[in-house]
PDB file of N, CA and C in Angstrom:
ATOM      1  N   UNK A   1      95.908 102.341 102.391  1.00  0.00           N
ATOM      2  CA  UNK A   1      96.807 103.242 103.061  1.00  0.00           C
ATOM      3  C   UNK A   1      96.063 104.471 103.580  1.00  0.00           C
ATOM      4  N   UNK A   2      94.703 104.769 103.085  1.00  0.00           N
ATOM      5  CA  UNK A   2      93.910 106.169 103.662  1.00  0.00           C
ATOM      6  C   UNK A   2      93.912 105.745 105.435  1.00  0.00           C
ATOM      7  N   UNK A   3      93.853 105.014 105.923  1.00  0.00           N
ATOM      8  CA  UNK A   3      93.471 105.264 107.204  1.00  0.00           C
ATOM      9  C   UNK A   3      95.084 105.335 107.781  1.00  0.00           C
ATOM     10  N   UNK A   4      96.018 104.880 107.324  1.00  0.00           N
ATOM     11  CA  UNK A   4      97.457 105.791 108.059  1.00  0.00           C
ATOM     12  C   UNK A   4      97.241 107.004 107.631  1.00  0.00           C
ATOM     13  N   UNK A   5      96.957 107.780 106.606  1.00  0.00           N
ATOM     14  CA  UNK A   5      96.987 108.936 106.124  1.00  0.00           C
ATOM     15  C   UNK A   5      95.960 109.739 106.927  1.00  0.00           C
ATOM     16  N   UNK A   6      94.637 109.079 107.346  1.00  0.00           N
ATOM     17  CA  UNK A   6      93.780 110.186 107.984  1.00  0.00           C
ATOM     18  C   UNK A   6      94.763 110.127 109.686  1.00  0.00           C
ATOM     19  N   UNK A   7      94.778 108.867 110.335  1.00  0.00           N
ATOM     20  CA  UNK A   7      95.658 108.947 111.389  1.00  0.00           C
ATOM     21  C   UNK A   7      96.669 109.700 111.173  1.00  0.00           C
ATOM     22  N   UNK A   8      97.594 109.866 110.795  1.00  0.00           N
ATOM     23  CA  UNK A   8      98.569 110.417 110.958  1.00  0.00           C
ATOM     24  C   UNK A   8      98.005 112.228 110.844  1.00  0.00           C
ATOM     25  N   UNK A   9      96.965 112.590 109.580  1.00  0.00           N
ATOM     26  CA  UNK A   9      96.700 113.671 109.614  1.00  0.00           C
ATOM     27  C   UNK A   9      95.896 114.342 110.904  1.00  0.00           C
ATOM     28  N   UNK A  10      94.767 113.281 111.790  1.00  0.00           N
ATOM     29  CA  UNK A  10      94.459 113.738 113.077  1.00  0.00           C
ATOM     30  C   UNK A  10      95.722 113.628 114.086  1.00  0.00           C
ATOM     31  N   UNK A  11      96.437 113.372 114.431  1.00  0.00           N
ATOM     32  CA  UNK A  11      97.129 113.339 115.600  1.00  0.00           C
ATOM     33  C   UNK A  11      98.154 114.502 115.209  1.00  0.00           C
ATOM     34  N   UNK A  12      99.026 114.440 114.223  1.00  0.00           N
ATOM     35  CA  UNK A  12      99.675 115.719 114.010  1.00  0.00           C
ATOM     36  C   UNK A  12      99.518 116.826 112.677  1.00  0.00           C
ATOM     37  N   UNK A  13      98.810 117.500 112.508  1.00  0.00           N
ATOM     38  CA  UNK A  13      98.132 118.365 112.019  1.00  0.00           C
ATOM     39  C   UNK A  13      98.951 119.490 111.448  1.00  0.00           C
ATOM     40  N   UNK A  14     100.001 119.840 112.120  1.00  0.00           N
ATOM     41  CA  UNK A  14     100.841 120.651 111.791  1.00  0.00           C
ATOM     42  C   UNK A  14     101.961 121.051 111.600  1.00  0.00           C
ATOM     43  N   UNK A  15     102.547 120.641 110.720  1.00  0.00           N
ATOM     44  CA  UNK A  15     101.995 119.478 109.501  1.00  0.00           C
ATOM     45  C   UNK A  15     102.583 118.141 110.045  1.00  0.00           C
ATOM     46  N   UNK A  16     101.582 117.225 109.791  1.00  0.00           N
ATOM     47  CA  UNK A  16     102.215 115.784 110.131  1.00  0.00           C
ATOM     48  C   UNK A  16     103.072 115.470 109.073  1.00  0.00           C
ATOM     49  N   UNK A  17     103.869 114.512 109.460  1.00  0.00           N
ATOM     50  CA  UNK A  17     105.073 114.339 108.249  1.00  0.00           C
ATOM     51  C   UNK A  17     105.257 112.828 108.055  1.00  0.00           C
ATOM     52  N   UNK A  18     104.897 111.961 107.165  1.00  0.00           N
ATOM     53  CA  UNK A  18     105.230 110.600 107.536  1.00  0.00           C
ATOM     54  C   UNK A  18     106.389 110.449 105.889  1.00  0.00           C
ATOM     55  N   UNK A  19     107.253 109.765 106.675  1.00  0.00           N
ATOM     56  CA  UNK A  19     108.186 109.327 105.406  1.00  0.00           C
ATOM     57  C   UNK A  19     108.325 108.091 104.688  1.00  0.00           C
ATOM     58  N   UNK A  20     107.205 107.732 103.309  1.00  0.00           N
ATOM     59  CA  UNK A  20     107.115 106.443 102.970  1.00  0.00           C
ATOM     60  C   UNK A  20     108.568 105.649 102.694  1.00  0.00           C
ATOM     61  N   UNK A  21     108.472 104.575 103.017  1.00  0.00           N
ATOM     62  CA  UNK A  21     109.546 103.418 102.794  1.00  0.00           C
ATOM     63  C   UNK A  21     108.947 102.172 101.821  1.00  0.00           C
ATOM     64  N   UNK A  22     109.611 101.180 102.126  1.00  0.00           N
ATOM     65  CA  UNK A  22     108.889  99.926 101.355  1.00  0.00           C
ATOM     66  C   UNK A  22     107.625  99.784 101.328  1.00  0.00           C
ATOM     67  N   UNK A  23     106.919  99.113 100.546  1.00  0.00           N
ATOM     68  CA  UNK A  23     105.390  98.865 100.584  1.00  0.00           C
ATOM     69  C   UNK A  23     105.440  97.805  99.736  1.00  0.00           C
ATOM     70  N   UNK A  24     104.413  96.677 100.519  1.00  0.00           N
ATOM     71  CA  UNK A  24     104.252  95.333 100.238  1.00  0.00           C
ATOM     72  C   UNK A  24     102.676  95.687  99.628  1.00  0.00           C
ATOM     73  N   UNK A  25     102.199  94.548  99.301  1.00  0.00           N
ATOM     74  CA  UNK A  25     100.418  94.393  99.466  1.00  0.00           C
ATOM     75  C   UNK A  25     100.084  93.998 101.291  1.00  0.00           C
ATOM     76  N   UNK A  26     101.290  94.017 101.931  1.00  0.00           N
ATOM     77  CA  UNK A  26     100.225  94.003 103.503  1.00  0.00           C
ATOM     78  C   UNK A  26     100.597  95.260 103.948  1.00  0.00           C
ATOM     79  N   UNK A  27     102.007  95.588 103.831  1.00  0.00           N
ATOM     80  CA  UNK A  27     102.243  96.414 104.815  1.00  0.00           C
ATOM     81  C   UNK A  27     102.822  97.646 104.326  1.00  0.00           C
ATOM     82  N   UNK A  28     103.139  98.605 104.964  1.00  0.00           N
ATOM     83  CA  UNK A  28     104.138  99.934 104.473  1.00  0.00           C
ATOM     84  C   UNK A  28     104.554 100.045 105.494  1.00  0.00           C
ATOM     85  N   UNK A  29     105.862 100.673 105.108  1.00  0.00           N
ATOM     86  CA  UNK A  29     106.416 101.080 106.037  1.00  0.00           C
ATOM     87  C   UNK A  29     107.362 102.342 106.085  1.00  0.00           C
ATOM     88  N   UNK A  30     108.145 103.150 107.370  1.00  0.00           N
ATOM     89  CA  UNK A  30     108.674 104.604 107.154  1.00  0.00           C
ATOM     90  C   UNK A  30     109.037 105.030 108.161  1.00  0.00           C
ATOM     91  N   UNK A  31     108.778 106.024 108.413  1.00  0.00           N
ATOM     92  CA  UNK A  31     109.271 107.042 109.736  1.00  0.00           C
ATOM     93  C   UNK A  31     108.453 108.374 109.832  1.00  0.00           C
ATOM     94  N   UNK A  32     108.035 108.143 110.976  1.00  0.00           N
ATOM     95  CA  UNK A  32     106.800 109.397 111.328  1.00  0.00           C
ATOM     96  C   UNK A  32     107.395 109.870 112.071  1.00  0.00           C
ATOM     97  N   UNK A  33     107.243 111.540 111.917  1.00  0.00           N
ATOM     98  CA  UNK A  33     108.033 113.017 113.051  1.00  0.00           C
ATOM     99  C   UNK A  33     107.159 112.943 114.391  1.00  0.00           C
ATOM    100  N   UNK A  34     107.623 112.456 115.487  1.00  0.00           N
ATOM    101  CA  UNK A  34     106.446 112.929 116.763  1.00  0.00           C
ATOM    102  C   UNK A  34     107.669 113.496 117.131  1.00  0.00           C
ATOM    103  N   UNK A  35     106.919 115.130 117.841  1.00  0.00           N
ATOM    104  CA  UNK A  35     107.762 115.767 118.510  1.00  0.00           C
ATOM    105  C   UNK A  35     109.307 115.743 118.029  1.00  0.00           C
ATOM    106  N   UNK A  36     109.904 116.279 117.111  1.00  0.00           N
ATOM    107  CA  UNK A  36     110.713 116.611 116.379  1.00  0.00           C
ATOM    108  C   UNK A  36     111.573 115.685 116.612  1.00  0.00           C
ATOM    109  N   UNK A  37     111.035 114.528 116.823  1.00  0.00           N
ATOM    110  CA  UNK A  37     112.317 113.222 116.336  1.00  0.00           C
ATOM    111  C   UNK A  37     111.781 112.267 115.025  1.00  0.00           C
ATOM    112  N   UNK A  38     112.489 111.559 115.003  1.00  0.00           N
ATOM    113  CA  UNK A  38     111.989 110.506 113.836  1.00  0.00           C
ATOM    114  C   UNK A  38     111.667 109.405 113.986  1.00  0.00           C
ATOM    115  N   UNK A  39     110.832 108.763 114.270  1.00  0.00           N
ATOM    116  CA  UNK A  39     110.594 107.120 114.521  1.00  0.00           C
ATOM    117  C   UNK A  39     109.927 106.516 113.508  1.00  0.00           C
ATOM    118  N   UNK A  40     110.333 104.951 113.262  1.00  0.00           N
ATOM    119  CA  UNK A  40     110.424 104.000 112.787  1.00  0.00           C
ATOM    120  C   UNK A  40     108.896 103.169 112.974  1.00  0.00           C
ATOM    121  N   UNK A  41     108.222 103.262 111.574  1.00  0.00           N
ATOM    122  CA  UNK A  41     106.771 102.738 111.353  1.00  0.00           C
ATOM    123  C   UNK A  41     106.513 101.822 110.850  1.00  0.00           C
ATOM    124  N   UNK A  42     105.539 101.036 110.990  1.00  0.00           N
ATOM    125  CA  UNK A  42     105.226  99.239 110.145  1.00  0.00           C
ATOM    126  C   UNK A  42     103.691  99.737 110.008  1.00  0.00           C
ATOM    127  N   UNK A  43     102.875  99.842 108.957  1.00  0.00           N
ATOM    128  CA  UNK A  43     101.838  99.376 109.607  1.00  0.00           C
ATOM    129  C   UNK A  43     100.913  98.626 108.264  1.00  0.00           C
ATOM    130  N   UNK A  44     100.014  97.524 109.131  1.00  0.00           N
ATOM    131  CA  UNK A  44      99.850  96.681 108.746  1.00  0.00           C
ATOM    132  C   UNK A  44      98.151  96.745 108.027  1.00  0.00           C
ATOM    133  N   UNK A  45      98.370  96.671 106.821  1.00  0.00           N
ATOM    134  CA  UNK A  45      97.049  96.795 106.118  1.00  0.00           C
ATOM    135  C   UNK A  45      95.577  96.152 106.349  1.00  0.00           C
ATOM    136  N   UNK A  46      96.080  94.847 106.479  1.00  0.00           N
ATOM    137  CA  UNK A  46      94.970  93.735 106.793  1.00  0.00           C
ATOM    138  C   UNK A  46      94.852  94.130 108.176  1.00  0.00           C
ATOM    139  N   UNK A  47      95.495  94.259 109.171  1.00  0.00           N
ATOM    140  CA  UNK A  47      94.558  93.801 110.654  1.00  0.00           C
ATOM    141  C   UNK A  47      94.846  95.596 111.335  1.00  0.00           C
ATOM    142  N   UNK A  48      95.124  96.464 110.432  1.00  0.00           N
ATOM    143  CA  UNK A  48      95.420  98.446 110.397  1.00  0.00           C
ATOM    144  C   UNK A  48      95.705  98.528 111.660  1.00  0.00           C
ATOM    145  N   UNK A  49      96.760  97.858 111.434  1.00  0.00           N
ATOM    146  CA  UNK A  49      97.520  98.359 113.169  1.00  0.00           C
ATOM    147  C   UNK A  49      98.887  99.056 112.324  1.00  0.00           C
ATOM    148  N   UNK A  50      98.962 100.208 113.449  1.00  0.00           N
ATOM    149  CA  UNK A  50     100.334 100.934 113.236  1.00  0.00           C
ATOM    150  C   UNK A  50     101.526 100.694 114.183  1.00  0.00           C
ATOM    151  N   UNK A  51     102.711 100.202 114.037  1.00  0.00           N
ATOM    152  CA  UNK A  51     103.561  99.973 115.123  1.00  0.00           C
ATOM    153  C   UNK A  51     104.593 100.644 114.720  1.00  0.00           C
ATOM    154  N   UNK A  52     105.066 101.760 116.181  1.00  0.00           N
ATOM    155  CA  UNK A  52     105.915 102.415 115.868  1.00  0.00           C
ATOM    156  C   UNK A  52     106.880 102.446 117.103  1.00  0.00           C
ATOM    157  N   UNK A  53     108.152 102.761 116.270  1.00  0.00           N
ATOM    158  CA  UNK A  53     109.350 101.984 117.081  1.00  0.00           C
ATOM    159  C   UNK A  53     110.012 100.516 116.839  1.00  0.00           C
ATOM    160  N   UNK A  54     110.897 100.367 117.369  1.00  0.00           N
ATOM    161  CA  UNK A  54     111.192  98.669 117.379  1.00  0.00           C
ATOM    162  C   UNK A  54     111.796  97.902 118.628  1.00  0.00           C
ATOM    163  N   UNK A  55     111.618  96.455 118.777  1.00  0.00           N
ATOM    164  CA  UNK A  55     112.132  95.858 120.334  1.00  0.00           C
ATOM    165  C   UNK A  55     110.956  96.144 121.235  1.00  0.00           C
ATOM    166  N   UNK A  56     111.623  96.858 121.967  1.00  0.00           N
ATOM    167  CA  UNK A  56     110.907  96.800 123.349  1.00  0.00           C
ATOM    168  C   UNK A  56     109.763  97.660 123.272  1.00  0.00           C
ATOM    169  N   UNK A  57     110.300  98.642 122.781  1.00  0.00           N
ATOM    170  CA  UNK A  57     109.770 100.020 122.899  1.00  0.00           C
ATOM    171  C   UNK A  57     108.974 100.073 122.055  1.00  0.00           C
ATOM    172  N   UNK A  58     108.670  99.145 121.282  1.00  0.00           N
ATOM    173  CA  UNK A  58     107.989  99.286 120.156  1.00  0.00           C
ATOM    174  C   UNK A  58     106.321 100.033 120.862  1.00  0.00           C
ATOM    175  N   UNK A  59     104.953 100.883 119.942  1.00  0.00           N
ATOM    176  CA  UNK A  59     104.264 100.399 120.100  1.00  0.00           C
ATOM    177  C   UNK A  59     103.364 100.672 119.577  1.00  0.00           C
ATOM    178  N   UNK A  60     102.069  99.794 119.907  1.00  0.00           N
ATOM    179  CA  UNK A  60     100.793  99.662 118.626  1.00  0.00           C
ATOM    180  C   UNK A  60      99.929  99.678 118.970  1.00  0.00           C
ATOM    181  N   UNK A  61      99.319 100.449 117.574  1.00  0.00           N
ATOM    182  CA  UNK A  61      98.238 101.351 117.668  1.00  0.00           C
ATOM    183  C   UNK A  61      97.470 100.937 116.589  1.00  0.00           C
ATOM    184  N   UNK A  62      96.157  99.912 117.203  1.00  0.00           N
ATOM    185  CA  UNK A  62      95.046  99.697 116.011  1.00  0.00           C
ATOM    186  C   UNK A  62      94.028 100.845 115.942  1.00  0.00           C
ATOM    187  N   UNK A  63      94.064 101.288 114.678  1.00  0.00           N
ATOM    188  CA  UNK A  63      92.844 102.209 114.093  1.00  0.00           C
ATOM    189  C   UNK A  63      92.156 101.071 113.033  1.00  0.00           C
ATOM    190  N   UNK A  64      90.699 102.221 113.264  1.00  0.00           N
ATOM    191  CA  UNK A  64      89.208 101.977 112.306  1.00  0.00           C
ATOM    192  C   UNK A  64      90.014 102.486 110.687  1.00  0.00           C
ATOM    193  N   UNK A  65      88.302 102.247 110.149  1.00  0.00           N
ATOM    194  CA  UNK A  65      89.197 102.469 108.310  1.00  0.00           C
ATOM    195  C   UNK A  65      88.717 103.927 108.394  1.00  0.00           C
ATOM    196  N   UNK A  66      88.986 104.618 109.523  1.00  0.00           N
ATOM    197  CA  UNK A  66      89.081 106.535 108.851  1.00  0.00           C
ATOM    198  C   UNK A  66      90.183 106.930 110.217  1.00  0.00           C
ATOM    199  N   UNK A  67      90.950 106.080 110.522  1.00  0.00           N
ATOM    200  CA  UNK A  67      91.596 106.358 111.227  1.00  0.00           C
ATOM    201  C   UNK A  67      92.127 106.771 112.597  1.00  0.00           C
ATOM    202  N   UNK A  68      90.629 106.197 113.183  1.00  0.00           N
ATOM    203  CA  UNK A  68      90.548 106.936 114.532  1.00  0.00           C
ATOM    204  C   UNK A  68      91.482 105.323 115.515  1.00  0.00           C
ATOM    205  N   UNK A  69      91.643 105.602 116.502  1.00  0.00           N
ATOM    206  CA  UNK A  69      92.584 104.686 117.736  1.00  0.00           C
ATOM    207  C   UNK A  69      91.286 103.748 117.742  1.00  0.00           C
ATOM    208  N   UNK A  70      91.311 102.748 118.277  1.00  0.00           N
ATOM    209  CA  UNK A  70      90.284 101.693 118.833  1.00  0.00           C
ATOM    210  C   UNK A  70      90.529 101.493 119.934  1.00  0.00           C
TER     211      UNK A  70
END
């Protein structure tokens, strides 16, 4: 889970806010604050992609293991 935690801590800094939900051995999941709304997070341990949103709109974001975008 450190590389959602460093991601989330580079992109919003002040203060980033992520709200844990379920957690499997692959995945966790929650709701991260961008720009003072709340959206809906998956992200996936084994292949550290973050997908946020759901349907259409969904979207995803693979990071490295310190969290940076790829």
């Amino acid at each position: 889970m450190k590389p959602l935690i460093l991601w989330a801590r580079d992109h919003f800094p002040s203060p980033y806010t992520l709200r844990m939900g379920p957690r499997t051995p692959e995945t966790v999941s929650g709701q991260v604050k961008i720009m003072d709304a709340w959206h809906p997070f998956v992200y996936d341990r084994q292949a550290l992609t973050i997908t946020i949103g759901e349907g259409e709109d969904a979207r995803v974001i693979q990071i490295n293991e310190w969290g940076w975008e790829q």
